[in-house]
Protein backbone atom coordinates (compact mmCIF):
# COMPACT_ATOMS: atom_id res chain seq x y z
CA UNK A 1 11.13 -66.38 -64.14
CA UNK A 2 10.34 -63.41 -61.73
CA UNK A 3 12.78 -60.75 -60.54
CA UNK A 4 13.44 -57.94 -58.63
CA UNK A 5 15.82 -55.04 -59.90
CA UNK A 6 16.92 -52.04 -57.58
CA UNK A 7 15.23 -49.04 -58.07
CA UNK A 8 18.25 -47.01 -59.30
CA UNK A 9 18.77 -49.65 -61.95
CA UNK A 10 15.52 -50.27 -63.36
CA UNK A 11 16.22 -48.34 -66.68
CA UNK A 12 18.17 -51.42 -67.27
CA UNK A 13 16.06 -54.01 -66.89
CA UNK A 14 15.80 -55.34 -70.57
CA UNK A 15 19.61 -55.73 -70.39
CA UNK A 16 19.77 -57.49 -67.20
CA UNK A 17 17.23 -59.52 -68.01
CA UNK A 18 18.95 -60.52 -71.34
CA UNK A 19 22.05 -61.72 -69.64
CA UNK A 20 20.35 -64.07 -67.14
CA UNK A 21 18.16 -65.17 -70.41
CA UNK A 22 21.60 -66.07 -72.51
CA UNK A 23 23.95 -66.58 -68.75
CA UNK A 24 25.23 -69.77 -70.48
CA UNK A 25 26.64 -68.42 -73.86
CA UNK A 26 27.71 -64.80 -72.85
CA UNK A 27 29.55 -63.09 -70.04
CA UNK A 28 33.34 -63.73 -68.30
CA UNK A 29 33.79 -66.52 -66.00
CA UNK A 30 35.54 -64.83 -63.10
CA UNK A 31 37.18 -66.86 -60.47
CA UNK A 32 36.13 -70.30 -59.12
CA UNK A 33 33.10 -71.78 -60.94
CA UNK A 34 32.98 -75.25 -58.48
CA UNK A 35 30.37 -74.52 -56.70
CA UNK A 36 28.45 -72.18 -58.08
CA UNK A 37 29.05 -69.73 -61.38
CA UNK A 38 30.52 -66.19 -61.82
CA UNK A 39 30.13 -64.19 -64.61
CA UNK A 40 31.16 -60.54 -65.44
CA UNK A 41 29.10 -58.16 -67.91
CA UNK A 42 29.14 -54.83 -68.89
CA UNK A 43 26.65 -52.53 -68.44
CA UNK A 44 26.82 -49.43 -70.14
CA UNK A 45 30.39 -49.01 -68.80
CA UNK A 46 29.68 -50.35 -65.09
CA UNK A 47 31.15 -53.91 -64.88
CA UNK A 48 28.84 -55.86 -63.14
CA UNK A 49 29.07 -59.48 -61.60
CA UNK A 50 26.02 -62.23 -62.57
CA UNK A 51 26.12 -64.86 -59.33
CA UNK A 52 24.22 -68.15 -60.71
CA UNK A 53 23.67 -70.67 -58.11
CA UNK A 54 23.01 -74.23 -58.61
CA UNK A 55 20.44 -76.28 -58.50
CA UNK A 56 19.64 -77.29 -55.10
CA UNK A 57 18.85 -80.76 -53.53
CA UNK A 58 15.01 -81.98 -54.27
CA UNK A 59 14.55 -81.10 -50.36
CA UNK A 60 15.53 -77.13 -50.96
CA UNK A 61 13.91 -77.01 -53.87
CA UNK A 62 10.71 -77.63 -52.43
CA UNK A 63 11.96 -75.33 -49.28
CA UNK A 64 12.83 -72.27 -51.41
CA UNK A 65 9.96 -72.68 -53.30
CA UNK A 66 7.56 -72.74 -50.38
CA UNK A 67 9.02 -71.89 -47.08
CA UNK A 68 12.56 -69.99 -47.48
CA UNK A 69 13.80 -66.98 -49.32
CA UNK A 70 16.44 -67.89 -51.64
CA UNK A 71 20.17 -67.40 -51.78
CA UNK A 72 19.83 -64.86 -54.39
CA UNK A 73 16.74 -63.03 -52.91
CA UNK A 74 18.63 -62.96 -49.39
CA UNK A 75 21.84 -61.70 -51.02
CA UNK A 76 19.97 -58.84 -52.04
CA UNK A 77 18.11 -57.96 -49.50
CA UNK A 78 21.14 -58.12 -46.64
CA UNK A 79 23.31 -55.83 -49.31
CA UNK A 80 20.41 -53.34 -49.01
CA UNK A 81 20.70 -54.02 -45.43
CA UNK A 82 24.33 -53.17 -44.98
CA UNK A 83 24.52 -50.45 -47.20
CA UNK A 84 21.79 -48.96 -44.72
CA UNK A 85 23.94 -49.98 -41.98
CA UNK A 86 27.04 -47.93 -43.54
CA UNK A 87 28.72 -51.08 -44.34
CA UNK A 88 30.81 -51.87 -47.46
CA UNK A 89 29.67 -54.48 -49.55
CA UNK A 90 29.28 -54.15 -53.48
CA UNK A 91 25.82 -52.46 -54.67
CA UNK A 92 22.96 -54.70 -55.36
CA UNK A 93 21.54 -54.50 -58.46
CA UNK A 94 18.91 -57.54 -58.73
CA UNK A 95 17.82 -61.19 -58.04
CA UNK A 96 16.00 -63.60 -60.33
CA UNK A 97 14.66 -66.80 -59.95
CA UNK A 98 13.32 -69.72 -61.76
CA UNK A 99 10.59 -71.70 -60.86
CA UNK A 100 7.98 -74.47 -61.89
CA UNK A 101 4.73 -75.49 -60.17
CA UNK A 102 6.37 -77.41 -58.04
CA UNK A 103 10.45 -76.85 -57.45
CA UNK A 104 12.76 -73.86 -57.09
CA UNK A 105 15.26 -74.20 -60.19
CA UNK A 106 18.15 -71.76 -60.22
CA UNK A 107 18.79 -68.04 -58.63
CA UNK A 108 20.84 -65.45 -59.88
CA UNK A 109 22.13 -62.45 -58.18
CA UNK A 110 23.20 -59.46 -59.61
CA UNK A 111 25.65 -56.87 -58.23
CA UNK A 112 28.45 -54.12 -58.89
CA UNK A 113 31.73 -55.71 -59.38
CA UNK A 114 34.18 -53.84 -57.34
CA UNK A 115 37.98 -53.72 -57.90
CA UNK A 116 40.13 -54.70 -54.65
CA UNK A 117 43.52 -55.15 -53.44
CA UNK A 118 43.30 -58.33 -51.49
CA UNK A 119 40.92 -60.68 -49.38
CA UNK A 120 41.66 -61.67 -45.91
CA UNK A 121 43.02 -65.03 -47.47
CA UNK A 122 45.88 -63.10 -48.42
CA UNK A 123 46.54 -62.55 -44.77
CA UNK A 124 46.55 -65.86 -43.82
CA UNK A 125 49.71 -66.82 -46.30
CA UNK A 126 51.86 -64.18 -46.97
CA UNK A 127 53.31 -62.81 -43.96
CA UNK A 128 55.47 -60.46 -45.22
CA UNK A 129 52.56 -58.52 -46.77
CA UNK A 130 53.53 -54.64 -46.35
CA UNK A 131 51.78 -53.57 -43.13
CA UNK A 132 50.15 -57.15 -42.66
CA UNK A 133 49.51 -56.14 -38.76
CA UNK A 134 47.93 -53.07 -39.83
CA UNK A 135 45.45 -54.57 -41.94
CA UNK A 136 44.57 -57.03 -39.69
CA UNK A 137 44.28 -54.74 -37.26
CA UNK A 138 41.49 -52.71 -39.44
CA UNK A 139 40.02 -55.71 -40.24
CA UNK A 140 39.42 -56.46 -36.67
CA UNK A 141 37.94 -52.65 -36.29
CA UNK A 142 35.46 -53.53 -39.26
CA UNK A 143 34.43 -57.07 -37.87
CA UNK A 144 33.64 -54.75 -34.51
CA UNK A 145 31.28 -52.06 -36.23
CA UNK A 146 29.81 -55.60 -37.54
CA UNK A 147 28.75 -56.44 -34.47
CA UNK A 148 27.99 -53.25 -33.05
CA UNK A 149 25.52 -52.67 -36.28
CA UNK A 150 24.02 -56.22 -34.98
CA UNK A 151 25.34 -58.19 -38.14
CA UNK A 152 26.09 -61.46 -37.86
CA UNK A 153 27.91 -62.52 -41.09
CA UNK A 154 27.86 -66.44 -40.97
CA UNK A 155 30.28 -66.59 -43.53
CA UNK A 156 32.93 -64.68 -41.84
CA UNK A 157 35.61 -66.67 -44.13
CA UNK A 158 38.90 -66.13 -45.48
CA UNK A 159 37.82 -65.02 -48.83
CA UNK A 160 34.09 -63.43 -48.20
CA UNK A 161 35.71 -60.02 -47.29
CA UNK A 162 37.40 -57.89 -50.19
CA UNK A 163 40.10 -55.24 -49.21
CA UNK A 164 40.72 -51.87 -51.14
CA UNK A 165 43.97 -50.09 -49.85
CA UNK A 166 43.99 -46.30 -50.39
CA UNK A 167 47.12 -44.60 -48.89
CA UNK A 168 47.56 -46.49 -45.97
CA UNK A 169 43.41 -46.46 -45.73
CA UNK A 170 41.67 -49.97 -45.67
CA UNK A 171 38.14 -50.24 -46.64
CA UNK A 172 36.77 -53.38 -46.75
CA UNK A 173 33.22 -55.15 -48.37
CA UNK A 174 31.20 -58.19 -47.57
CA UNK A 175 30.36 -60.73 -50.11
CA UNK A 176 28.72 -63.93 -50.37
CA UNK A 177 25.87 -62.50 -48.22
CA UNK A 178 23.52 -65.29 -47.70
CA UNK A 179 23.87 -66.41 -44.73
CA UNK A 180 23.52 -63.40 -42.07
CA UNK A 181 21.72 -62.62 -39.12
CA UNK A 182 20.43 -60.00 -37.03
CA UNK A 183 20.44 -58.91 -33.96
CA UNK A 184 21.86 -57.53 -30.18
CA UNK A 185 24.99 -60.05 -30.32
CA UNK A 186 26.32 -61.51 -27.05
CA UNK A 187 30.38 -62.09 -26.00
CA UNK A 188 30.44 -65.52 -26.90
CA UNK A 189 28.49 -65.02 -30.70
CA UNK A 190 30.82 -61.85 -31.18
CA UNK A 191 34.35 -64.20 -30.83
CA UNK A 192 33.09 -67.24 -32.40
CA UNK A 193 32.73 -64.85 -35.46
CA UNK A 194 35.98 -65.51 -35.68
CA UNK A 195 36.24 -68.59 -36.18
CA UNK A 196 36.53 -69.64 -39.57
CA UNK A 197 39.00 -66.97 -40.84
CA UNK A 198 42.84 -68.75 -39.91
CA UNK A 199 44.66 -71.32 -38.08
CA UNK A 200 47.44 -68.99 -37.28
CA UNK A 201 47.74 -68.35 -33.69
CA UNK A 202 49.72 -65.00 -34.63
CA UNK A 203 46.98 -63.66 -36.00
CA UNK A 204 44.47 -64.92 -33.56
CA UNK A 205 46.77 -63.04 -31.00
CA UNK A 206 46.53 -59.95 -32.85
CA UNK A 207 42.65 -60.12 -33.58
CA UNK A 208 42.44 -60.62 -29.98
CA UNK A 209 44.53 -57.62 -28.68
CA UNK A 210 42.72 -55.21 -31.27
CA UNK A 211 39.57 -56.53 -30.23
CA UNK A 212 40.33 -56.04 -26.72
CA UNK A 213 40.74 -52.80 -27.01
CA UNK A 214 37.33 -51.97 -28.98
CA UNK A 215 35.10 -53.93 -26.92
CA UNK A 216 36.08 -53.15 -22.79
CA UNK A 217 36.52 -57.58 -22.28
CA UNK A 218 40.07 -58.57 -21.23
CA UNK A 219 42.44 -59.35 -23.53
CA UNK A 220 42.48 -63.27 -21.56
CA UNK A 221 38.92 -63.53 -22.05
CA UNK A 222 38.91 -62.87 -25.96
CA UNK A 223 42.09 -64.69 -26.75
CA UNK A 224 40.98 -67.66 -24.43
CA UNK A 225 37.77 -68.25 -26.21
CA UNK A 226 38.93 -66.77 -29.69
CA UNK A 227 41.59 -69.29 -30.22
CA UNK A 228 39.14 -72.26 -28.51
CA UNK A 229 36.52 -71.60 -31.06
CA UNK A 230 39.06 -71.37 -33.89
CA UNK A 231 40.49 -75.22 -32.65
CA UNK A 232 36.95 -76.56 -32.15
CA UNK A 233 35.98 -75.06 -36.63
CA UNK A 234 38.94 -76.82 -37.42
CA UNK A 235 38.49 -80.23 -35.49
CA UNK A 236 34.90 -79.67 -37.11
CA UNK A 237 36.32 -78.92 -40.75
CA UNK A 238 38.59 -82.06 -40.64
CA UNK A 239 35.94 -84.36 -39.14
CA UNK A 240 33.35 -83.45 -41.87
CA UNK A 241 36.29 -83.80 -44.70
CA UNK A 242 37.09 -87.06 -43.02
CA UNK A 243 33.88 -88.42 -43.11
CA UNK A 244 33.29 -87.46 -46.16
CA UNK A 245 35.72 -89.01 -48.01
CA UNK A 246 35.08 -92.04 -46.60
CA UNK A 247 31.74 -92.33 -47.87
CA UNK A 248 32.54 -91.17 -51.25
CA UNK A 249 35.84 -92.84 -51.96
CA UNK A 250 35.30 -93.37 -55.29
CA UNK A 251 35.73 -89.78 -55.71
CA UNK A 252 39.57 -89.74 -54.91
CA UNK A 253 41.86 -89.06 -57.27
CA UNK A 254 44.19 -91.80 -58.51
């Protein structure tokens, strides 16, 4: 096992390291534990979140024991990032990661659990949502300072953004940081950003106007290429599903 813990949290080291040492027998499983595992702990009064990821596939594990940083190690490091950028996300607190000789086992990241109001799924569903324009609208304003900061969030999904509501404020925080990039971001990388986050052409239209207005590019030319992006994820999404159940029919349920 080796770890890193932030600085500000290194008085608690012996505790954190306790929890990822007993992960399976202690801690609240928070929300969906499919892919990979939640947990919630306390620590001397802060809740905090314990992110376990699976095992990877015998190729990553040689990869992210060689040749890549892993999931946990980048989540860390791009919350650091953003909360040096001025953008929300919840605080880091530390990685750890198991290892043999050989393989990369498991990864754990470690963070502040933050309470929230909503995700953008919300958005997507309930369209009667008090001041569901508004929000969006916001949440198009955040995406922008995104991409002015040069952060490319590659995960840009329905339920990777969290949403606090404070009198009419929104403030809004990244999660699921793993996949990021950055750097100067062109029109075309800015929109297709967009991408993954509904197949509602209402809200497209209103990501598009907002967006308009922040970045100086006609409303034609964001909408136009917006909404074409969002068409060509989904044609993607349903190809890959397709295929995929194909292969593993055996899966289906009866």
């Amino acid at each position: 096992m080796n770890y890193t813990v932030h600085k500000a949290f290194q008085k608690d080291e012996q505790q954190l390291t306790s929890y990822i040492e007993n992960y399976e027998t202690t801690g609240e499983n928070f929300g969906n534990q499919d892919r990979n595992s939640l947990k919630l702990y306390d620590l001397n009064g802060l809740t905090i979140n314990v992110k376990s990821f699976k095992i990877p596939n015998l190729v990553n594990q040689i990869a992210y024991r060689f040749f890549r940083k892993s999931k946990a190690q980048r989540s860390f490091e791009y919350g650091n990032r953003l909360l040096a950028l001025g953008i929300g996300t919840p605080q880091p607190i530390a990685f750890y990661e198991q290892k043999t000789l050989l393989l990369f086992r498991k990864s754990y990241y470690i963070s502040e659990h933050l309470p929230y109001d909503l995700t953008y799924r919300e958005l997507t569903f309930d369209f009667n949502m008090p001041n569901h324009e508004a929000i969006l609208r916001a949440f198009t304003q955040f995406t922008f300072r995104l991409h002015e900061a040069g952060v490319n969030f590659l995960d840009h999904s329905p339920g990777n953004t969290l949403i606090q509501i404070h009198n009419g404020n929104y403030k809004f925080y990244l999660v699921d940081l793993n996949r990021m990039e950055f750097g100067e971001m062109d029109f075309e990388t800015r929109i297709k950003n967009f991408a993954r986050l509904t197949i509602h052409k209402s809200m497209v239209k209103v990501m598009s106007d907002e967006y308009t207005k922040l970045s100086g590019y006609s409303y034609k030319q964001v909408f136009d290429l917006m909404w074409a992006e969002t068409e060509a994820f989904q044609e993607r999404f349903h190809r890959k599903r397709r295929i995929k159940n194909k292969i593993f029919f055996w899966r289906k349920k009866a």
